[in-house]
ModelCIF file with pLDDT and N, C-alpha, C, O atoms, coordinates in Angstrom:
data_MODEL
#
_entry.id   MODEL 
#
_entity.id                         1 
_entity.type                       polymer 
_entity.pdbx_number_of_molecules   1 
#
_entity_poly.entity_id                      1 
_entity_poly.type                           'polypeptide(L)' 
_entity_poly.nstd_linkage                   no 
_entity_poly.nstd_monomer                   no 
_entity_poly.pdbx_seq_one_letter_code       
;(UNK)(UNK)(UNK)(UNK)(UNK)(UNK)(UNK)(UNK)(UNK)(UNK)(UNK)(UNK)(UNK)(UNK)(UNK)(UNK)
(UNK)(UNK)(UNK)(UNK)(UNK)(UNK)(UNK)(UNK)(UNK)(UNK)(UNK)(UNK)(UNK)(UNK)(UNK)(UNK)
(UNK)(UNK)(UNK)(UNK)
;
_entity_poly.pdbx_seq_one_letter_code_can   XXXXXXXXXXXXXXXXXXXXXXXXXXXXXXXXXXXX 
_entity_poly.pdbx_strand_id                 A 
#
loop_
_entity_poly_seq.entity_id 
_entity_poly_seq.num 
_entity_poly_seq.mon_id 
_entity_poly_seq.hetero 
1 1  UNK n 
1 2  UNK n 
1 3  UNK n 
1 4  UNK n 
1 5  UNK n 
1 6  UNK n 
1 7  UNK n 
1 8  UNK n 
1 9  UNK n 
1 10 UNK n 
1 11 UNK n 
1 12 UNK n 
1 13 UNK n 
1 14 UNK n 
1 15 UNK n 
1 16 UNK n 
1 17 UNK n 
1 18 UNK n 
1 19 UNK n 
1 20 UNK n 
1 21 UNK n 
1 22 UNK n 
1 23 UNK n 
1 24 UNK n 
1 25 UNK n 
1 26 UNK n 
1 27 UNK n 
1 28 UNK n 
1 29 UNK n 
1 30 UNK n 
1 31 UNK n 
1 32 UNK n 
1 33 UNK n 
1 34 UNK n 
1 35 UNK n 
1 36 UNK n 
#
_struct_asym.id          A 
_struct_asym.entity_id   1 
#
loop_
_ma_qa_metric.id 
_ma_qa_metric.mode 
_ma_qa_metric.name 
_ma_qa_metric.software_group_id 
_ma_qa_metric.type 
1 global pLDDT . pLDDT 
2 local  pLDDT . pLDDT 
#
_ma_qa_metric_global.metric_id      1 
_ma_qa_metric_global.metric_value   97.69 
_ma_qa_metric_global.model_id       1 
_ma_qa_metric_global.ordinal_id     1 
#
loop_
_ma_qa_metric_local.label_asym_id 
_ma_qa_metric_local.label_comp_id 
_ma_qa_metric_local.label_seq_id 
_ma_qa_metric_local.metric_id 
_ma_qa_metric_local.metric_value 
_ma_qa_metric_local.model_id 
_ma_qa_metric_local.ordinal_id 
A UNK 1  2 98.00 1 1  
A UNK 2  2 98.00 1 2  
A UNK 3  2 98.00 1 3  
A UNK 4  2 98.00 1 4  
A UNK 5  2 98.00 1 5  
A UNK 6  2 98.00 1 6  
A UNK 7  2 98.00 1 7  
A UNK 8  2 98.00 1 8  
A UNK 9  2 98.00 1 9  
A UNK 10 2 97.00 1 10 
A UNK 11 2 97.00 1 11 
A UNK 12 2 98.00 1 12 
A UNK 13 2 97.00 1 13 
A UNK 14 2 98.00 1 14 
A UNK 15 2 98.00 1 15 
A UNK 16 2 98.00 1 16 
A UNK 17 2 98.00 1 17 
A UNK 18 2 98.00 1 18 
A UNK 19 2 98.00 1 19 
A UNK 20 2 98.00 1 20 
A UNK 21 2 97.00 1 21 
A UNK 22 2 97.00 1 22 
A UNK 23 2 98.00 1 23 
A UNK 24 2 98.00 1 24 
A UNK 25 2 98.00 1 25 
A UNK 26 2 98.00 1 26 
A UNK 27 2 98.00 1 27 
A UNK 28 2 98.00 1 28 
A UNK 29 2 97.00 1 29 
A UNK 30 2 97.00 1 30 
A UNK 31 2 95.00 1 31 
A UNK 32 2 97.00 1 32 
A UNK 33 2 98.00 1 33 
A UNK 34 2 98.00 1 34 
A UNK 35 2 98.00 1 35 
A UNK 36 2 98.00 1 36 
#
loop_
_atom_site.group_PDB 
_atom_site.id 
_atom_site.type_symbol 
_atom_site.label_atom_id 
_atom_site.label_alt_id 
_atom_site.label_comp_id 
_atom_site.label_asym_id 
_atom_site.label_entity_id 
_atom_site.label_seq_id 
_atom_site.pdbx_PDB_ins_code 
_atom_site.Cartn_x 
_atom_site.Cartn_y 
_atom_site.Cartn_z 
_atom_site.occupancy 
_atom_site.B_iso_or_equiv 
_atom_site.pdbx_formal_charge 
_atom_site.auth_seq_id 
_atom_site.auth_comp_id 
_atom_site.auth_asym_id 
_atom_site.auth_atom_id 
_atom_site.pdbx_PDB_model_num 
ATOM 1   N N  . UNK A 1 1  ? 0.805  -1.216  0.000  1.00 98.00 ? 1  UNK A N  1 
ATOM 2   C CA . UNK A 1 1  ? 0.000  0.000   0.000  1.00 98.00 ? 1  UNK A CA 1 
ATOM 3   C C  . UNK A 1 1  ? 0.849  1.283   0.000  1.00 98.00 ? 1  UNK A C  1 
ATOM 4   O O  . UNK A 1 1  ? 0.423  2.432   -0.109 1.00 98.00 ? 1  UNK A O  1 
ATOM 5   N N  . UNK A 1 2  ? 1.948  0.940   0.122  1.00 98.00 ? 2  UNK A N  1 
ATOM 6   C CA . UNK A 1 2  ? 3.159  2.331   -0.445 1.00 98.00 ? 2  UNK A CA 1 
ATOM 7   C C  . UNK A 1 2  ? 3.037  2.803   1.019  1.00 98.00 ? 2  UNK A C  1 
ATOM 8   O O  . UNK A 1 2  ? 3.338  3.993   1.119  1.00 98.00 ? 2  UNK A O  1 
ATOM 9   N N  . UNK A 1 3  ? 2.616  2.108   2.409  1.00 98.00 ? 3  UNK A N  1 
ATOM 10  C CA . UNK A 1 3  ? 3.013  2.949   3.684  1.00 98.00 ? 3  UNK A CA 1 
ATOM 11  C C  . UNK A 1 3  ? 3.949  2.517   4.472  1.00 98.00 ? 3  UNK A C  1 
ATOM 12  O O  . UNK A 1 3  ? 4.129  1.300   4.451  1.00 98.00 ? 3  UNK A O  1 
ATOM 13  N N  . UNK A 1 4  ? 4.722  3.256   5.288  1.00 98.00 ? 4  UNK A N  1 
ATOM 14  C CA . UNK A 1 4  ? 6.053  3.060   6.144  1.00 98.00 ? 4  UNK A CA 1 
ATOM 15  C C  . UNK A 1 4  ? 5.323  1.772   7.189  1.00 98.00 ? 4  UNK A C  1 
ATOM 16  O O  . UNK A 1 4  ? 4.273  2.142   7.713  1.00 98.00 ? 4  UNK A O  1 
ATOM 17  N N  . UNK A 1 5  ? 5.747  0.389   7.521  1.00 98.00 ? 5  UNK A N  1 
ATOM 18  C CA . UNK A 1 5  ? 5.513  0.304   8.460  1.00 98.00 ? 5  UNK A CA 1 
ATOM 19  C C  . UNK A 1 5  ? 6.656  0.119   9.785  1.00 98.00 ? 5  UNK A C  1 
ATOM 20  O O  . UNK A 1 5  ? 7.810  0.262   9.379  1.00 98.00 ? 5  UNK A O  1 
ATOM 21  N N  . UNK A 1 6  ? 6.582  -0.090  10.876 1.00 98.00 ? 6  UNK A N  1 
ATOM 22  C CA . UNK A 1 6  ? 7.430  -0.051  11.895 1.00 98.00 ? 6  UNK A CA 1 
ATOM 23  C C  . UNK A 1 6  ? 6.825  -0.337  13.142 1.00 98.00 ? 6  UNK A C  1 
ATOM 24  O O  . UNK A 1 6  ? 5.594  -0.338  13.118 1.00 98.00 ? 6  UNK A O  1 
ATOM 25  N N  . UNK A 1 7  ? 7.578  -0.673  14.639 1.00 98.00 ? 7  UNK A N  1 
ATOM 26  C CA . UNK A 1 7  ? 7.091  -1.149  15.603 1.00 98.00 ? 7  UNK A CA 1 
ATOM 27  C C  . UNK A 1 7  ? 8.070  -0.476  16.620 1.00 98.00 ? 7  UNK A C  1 
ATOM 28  O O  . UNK A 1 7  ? 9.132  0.104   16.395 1.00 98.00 ? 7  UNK A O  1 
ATOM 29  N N  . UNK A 1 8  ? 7.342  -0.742  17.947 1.00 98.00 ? 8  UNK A N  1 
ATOM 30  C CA . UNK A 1 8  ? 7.749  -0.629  19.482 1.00 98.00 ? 8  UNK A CA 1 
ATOM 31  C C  . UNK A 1 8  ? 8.444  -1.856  19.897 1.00 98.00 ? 8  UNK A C  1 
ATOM 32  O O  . UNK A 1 8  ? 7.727  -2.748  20.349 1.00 98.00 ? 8  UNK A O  1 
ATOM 33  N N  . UNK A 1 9  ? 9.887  -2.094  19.817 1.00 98.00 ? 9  UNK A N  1 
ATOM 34  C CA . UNK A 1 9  ? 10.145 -3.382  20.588 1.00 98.00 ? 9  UNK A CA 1 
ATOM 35  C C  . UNK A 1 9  ? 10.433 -2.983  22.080 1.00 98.00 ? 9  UNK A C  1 
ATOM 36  O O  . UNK A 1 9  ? 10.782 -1.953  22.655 1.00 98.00 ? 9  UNK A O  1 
ATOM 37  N N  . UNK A 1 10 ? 10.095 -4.399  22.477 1.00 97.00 ? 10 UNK A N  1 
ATOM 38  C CA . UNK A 1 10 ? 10.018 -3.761  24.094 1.00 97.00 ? 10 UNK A CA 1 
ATOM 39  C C  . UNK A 1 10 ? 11.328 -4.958  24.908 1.00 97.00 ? 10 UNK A C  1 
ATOM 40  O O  . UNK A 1 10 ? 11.436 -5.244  26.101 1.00 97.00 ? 10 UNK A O  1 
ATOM 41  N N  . UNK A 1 11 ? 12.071 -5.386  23.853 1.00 97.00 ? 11 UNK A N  1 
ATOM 42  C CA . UNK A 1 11 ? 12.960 -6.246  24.449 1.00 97.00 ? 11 UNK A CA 1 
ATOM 43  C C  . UNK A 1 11 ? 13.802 -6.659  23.433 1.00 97.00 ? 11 UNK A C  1 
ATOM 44  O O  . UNK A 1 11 ? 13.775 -6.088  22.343 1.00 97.00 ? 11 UNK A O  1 
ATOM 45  N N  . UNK A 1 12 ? 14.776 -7.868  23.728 1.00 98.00 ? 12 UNK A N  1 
ATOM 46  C CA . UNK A 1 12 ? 15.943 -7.895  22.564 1.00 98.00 ? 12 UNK A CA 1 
ATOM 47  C C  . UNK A 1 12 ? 15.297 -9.220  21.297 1.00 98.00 ? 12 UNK A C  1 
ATOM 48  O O  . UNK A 1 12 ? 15.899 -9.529  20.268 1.00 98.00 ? 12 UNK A O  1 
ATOM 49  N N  . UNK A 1 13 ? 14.257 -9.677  21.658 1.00 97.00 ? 13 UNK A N  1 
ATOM 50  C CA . UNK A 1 13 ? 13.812 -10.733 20.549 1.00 97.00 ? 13 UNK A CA 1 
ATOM 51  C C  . UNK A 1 13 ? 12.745 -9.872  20.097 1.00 97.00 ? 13 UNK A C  1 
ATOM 52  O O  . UNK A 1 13 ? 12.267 -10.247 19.027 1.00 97.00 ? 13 UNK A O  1 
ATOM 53  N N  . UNK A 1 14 ? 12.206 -8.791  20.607 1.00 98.00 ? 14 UNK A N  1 
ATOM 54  C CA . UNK A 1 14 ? 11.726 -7.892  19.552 1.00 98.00 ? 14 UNK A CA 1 
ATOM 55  C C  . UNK A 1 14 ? 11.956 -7.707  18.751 1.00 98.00 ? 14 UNK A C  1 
ATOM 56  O O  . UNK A 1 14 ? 11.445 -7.921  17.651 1.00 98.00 ? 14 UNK A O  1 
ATOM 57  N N  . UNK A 1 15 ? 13.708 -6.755  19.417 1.00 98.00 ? 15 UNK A N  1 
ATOM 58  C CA . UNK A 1 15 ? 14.404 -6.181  17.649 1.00 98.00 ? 15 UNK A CA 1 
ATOM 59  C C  . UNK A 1 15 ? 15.065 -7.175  17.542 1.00 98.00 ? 15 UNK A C  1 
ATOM 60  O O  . UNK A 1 15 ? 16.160 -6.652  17.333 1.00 98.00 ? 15 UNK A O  1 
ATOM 61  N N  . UNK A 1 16 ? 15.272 -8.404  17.522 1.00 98.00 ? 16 UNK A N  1 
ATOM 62  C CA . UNK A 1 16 ? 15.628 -9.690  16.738 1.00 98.00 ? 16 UNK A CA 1 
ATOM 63  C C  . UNK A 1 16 ? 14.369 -10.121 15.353 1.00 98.00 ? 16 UNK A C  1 
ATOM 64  O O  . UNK A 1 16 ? 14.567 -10.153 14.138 1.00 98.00 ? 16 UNK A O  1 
ATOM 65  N N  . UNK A 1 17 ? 13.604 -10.292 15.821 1.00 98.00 ? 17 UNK A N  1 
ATOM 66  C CA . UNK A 1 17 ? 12.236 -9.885  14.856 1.00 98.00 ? 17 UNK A CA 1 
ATOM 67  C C  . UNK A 1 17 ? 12.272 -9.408  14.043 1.00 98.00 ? 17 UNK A C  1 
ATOM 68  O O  . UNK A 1 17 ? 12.544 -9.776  12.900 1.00 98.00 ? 17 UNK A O  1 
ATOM 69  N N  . UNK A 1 18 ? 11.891 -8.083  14.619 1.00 98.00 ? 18 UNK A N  1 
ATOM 70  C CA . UNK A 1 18 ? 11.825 -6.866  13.480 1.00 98.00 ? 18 UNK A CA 1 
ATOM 71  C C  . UNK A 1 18 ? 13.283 -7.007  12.741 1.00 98.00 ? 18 UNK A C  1 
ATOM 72  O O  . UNK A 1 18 ? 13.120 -7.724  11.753 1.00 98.00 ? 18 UNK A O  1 
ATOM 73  N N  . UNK A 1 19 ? 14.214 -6.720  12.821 1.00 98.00 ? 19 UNK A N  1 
ATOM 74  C CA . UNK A 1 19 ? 15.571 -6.680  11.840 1.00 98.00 ? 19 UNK A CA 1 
ATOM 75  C C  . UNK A 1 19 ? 15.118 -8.122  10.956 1.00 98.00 ? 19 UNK A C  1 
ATOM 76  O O  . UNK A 1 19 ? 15.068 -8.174  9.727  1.00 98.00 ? 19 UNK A O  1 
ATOM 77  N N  . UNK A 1 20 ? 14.917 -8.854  11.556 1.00 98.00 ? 20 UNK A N  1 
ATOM 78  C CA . UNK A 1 20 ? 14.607 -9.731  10.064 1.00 98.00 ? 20 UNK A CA 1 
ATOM 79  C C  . UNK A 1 20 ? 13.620 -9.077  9.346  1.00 98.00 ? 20 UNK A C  1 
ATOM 80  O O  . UNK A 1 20 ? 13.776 -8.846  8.147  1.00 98.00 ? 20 UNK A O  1 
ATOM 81  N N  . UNK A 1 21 ? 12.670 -8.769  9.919  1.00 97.00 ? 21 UNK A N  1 
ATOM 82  C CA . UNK A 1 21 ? 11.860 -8.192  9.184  1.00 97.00 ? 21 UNK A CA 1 
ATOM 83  C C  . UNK A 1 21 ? 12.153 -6.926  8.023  1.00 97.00 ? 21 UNK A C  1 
ATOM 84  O O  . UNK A 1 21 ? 11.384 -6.508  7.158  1.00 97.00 ? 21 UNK A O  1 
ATOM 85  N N  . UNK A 1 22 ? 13.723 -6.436  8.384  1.00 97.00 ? 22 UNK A N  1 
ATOM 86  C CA . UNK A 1 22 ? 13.923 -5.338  7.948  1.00 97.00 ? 22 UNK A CA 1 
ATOM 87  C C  . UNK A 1 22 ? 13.218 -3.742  7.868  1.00 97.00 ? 22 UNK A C  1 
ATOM 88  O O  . UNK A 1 22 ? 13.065 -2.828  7.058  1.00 97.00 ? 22 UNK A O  1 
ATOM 89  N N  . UNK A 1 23 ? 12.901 -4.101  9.332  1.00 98.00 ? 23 UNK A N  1 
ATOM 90  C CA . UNK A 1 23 ? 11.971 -2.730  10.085 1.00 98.00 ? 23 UNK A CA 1 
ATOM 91  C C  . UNK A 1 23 ? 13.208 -1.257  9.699  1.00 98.00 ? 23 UNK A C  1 
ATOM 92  O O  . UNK A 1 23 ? 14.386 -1.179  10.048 1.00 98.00 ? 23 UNK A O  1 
ATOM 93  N N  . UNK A 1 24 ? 12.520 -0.411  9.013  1.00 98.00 ? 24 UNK A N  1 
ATOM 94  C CA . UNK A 1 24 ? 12.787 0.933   8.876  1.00 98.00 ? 24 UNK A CA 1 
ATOM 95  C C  . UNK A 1 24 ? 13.667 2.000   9.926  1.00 98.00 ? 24 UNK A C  1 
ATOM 96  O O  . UNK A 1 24 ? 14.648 2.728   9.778  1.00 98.00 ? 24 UNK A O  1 
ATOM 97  N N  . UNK A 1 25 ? 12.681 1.639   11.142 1.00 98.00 ? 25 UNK A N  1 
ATOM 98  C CA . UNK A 1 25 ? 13.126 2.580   12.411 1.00 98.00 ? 25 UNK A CA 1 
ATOM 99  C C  . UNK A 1 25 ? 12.471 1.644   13.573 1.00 98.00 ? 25 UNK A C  1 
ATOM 100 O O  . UNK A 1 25 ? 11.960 0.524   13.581 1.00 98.00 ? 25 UNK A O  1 
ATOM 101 N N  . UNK A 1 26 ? 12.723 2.603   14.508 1.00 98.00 ? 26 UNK A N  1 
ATOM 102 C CA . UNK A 1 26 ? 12.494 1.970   16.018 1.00 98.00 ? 26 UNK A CA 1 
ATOM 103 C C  . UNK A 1 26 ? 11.808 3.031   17.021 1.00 98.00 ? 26 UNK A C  1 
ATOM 104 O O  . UNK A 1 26 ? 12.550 3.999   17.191 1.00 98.00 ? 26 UNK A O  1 
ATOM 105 N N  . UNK A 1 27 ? 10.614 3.111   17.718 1.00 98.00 ? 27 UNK A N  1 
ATOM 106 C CA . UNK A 1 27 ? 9.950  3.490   18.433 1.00 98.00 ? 27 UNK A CA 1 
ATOM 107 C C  . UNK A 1 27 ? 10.025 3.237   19.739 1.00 98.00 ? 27 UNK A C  1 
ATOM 108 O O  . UNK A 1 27 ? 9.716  2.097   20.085 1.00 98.00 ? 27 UNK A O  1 
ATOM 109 N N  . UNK A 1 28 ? 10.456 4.239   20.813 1.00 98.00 ? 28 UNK A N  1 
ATOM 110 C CA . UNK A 1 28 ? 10.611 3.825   21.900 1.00 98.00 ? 28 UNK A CA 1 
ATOM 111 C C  . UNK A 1 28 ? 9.959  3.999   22.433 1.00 98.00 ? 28 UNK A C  1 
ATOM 112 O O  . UNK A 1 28 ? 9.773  5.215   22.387 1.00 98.00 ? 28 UNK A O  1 
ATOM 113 N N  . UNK A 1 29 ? 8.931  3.295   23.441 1.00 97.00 ? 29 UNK A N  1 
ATOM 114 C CA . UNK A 1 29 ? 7.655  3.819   24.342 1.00 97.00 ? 29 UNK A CA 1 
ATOM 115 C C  . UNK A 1 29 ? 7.937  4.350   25.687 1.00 97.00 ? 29 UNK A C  1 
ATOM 116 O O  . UNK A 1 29 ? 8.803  4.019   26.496 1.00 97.00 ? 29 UNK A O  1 
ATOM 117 N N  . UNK A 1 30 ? 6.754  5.500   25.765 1.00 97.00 ? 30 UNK A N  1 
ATOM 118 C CA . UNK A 1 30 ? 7.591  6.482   26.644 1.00 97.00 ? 30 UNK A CA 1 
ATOM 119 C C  . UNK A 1 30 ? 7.754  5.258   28.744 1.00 97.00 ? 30 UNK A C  1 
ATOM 120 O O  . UNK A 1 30 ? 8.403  5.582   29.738 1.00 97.00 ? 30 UNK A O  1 
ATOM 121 N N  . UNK A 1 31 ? 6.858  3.990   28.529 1.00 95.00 ? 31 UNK A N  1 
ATOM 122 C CA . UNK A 1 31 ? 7.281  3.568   29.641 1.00 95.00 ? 31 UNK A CA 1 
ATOM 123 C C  . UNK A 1 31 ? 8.589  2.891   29.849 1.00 95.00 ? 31 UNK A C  1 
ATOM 124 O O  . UNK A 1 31 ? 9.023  2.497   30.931 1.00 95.00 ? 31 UNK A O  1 
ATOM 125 N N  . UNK A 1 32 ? 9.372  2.770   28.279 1.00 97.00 ? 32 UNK A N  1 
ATOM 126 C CA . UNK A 1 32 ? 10.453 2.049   28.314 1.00 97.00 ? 32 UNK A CA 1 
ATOM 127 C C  . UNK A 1 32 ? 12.031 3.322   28.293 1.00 97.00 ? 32 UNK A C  1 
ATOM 128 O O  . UNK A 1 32 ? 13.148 2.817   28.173 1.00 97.00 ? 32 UNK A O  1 
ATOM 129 N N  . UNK A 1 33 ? 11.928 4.545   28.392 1.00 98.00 ? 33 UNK A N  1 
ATOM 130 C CA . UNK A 1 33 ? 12.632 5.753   28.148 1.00 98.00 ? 33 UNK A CA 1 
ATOM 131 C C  . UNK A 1 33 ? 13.721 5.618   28.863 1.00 98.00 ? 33 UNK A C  1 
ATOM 132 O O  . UNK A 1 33 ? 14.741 6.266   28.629 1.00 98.00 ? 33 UNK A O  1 
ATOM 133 N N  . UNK A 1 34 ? 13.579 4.486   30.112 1.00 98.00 ? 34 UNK A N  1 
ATOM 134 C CA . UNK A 1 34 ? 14.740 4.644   30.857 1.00 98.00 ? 34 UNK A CA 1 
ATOM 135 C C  . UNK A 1 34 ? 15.174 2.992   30.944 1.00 98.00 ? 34 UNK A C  1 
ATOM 136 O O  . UNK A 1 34 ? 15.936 2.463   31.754 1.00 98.00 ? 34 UNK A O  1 
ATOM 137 N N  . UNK A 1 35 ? 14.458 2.404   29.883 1.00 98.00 ? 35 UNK A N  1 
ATOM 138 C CA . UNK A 1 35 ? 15.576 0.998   29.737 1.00 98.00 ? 35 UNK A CA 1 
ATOM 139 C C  . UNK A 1 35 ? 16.947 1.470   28.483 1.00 98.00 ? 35 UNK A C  1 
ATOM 140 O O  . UNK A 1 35 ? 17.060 1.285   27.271 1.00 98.00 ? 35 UNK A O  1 
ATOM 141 N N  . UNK A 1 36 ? 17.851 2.167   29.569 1.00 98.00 ? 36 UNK A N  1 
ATOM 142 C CA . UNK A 1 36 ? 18.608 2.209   28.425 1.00 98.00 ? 36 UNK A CA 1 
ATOM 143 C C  . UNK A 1 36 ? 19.468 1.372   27.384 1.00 98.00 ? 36 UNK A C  1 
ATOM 144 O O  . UNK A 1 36 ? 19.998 1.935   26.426 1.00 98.00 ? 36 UNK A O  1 
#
């Protein structure tokens, strides 16, 4: 449909996931701001 998609990972098999997926960017949710 020609739109960006992307996600909130909230842990490290998240963005294990998504990178296969070849996710764009990364969204940090504001309850996770201080998992640095």
């Amino acid at each position: 449909r020609g739109i960006t998609a992307f996600s909130s990972p909230f842990d490290r098999t998240a963005v294990e996931l998504l990178e296969k997926l070849d996710a764009p960017m990364y969204k940090i949710a504001s309850s996770e701001i201080t998992d640095l």
